[in-house]
Protein backbone atom coordinates (compact mmCIF):
# COMPACT_ATOMS: atom_id res chain seq x y z
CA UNK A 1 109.96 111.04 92.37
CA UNK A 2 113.99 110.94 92.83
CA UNK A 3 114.00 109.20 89.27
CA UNK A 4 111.04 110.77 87.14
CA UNK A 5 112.09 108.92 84.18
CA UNK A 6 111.63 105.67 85.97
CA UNK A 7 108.48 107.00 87.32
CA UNK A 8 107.17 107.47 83.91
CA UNK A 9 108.63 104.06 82.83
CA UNK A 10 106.26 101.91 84.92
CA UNK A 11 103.08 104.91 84.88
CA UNK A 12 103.50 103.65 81.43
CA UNK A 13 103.48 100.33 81.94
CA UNK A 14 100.57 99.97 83.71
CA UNK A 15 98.61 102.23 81.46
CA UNK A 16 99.51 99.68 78.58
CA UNK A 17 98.68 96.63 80.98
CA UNK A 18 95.35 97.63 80.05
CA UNK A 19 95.46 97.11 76.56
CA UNK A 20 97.16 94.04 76.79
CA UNK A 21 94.31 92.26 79.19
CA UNK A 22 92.18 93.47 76.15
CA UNK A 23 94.77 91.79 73.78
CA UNK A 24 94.43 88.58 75.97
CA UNK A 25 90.68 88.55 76.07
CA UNK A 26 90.57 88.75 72.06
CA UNK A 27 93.32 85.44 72.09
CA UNK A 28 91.09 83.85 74.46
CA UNK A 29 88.27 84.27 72.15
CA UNK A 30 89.99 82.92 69.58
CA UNK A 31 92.44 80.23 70.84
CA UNK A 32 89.93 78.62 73.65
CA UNK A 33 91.16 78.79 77.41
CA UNK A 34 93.90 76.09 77.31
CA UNK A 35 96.21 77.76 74.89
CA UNK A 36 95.83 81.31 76.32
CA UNK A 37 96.58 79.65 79.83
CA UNK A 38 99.49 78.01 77.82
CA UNK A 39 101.05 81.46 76.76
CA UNK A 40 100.72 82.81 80.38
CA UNK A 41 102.51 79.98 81.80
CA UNK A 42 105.07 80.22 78.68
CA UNK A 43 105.47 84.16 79.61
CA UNK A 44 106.59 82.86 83.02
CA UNK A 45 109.00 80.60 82.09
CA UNK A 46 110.91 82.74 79.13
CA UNK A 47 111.12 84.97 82.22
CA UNK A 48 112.64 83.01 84.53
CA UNK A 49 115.15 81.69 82.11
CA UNK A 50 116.51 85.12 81.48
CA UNK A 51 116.95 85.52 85.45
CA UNK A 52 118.57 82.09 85.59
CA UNK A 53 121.16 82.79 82.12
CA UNK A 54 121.64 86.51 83.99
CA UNK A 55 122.67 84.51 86.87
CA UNK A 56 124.50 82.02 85.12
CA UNK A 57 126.36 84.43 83.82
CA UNK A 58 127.37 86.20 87.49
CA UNK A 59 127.96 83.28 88.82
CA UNK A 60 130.52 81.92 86.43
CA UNK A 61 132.55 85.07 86.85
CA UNK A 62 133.02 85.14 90.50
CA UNK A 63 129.36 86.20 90.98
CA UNK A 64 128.53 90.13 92.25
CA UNK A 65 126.73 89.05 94.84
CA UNK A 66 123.09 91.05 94.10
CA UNK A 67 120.08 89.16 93.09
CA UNK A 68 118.70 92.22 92.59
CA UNK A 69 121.24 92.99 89.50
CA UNK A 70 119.06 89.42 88.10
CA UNK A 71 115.91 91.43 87.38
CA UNK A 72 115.77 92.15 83.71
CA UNK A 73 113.10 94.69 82.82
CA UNK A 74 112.31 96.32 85.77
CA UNK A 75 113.46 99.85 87.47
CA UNK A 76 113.48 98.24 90.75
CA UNK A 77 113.09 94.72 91.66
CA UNK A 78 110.51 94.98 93.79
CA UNK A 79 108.11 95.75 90.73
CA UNK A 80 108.88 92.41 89.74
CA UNK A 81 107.70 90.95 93.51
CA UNK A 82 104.50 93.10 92.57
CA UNK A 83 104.01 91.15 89.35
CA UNK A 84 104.45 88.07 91.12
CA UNK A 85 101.93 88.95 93.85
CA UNK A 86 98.46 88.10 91.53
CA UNK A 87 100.83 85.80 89.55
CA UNK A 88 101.70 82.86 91.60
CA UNK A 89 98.01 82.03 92.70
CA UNK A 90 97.21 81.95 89.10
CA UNK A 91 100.44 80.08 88.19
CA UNK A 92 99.49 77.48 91.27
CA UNK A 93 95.48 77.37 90.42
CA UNK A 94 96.38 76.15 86.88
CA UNK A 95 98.90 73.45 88.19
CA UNK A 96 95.86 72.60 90.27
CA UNK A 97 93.23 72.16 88.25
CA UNK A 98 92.91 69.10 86.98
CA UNK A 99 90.36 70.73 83.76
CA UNK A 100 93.35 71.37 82.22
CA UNK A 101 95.91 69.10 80.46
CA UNK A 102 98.77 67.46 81.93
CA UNK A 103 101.41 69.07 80.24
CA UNK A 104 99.93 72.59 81.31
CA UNK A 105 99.81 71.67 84.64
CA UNK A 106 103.01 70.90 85.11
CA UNK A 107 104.49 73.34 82.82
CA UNK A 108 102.43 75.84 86.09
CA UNK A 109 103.90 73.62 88.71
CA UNK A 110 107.04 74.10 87.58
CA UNK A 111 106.94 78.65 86.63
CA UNK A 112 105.22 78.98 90.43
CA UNK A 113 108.50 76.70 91.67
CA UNK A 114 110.66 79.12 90.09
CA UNK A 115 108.82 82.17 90.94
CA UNK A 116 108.98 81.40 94.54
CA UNK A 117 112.62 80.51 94.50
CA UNK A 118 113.35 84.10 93.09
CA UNK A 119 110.81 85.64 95.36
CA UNK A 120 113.31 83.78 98.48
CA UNK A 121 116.23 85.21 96.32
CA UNK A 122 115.05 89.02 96.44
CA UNK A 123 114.11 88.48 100.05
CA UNK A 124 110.10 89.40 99.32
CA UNK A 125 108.42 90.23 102.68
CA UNK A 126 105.04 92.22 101.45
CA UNK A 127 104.77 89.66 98.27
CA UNK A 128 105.28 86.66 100.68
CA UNK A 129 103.05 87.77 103.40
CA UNK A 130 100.44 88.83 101.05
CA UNK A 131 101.13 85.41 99.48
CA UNK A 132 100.35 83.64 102.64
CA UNK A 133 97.56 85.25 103.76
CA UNK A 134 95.62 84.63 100.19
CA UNK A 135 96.30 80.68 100.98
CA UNK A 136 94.53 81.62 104.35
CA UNK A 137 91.72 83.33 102.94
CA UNK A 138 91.02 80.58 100.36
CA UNK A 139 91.23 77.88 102.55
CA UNK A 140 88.65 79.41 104.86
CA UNK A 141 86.33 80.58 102.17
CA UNK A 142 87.09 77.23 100.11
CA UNK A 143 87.18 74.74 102.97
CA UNK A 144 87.44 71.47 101.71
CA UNK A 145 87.43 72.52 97.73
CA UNK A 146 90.57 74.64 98.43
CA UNK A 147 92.62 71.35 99.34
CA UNK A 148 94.07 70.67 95.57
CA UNK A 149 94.98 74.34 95.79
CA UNK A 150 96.71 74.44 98.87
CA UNK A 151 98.40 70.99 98.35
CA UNK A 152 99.89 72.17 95.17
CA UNK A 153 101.15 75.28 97.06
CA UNK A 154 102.95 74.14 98.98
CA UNK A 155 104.56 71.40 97.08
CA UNK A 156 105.96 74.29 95.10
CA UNK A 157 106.78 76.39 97.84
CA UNK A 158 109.18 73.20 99.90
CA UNK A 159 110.36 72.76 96.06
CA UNK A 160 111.54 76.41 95.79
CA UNK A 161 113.13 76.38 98.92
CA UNK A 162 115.22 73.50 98.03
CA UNK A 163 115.70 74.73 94.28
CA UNK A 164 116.83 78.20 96.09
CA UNK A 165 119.10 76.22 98.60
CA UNK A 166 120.97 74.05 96.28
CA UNK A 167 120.88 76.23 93.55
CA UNK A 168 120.75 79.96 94.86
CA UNK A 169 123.14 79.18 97.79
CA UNK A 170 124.95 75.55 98.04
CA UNK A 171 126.31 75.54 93.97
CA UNK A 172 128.07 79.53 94.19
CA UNK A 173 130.09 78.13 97.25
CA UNK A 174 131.42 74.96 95.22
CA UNK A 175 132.17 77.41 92.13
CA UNK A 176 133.87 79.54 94.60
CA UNK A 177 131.67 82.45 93.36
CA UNK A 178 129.73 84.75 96.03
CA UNK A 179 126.41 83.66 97.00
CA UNK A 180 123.37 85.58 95.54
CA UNK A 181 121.68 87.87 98.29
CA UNK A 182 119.23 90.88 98.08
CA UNK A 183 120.20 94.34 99.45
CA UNK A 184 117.20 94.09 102.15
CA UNK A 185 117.11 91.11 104.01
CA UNK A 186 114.63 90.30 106.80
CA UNK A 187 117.34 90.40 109.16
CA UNK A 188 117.85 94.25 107.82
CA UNK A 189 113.95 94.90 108.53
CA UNK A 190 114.29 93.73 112.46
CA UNK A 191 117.58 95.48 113.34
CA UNK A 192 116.05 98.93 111.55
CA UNK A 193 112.96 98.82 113.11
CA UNK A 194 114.16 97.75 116.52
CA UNK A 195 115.90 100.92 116.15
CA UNK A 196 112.47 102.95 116.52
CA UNK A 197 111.33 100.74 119.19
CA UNK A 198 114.49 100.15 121.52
């Protein structure tokens, strides 16, 4: 690794991933299903509102331009895309379900929303294709079950995109600040690999 101490960062962080699923089997034990959904969703959001206060923050100064200087916690921001991989279908299953309580349902509706607008912000290709082709799979496993799912998914996906728009893109212009954009951008992917093909 160019950076063994951030190697060793997140080899540790996954090793104690493991002992936290054990941590969140015991709550579910104890707490019942709802509440340990509850603290997931809650995990989200306290998340998200440090990226949106670290943004905040840029933008009010004149902005610097990187989302990727948003991602508190991670090495590299693309561990964070790999967190939100398995995340989001949770995050949109529980805003989907109607087994669970109203308030927990939206509080999901509203961390997937979020997610995905910071997913558009670090320009995610392998998260969002992944992402895409898991709606695919479930609705050709699920059929006609997989509806709720789906419908949800992409209410919060047309919600992030105008969340990201106005937000992300339209509000830094009228603050005169620059607007937020990742390092790698699709746009960045097609001209390097026309490179190898052209």
């Amino acid at each position: 690794a160019h950076h063994p101490e951030a190697a060793l960062r997140e080899l540790w962080l996954i090793f104690t991933l493991f002992f936290l699923v054990l941590g969140i089997r015991a709550l579910q034990e104890e707490l019942g299903m709802e509440k340990m959904l509850l603290a997931i969703v809650s995990s989200w959001l306290l998340y998200e509102l440090f990226f949106l206060l670290a943004w905040s923050a840029s933008a009010l100064n004149g902005g610097v331009g990187n989302f990727w200087l948003m991602v508190p916690g991670f090495d590299n921001p693309r561990f964070l895309n790999h967190a939100q991989t398995p995340a989001l279908p949770i995050l949109i299953g529980i805003a989907s379900d109607r087994n669970h309580s109203v308030r927990l349902r939206r509080l999901g509706w509203v961390a997937a929303t979020l997610s995905i607008a910071i997913l558009f912000g670090l320009a995610s290709r392998a998260s969002s294709v992944a992402l895409v082709l898991s709606a695919l799979a479930v609705a050709l496993l699920f059929r006609r079950p997989s509806g709720a799912y789906l419908r949800c998914a992409l209410i919060a996906l047309v919600s992030a995109l105008v969340f990201y728009v106005c937000v992300f893109y339209a509000l830094p212009r009228q603050l005169g600040a620059a607007v937020m954009t990742a390092q790698h951008t699709s746009s960045d992917m097609v001209r390097e690999n026309s490179r190898l093909f052209l």
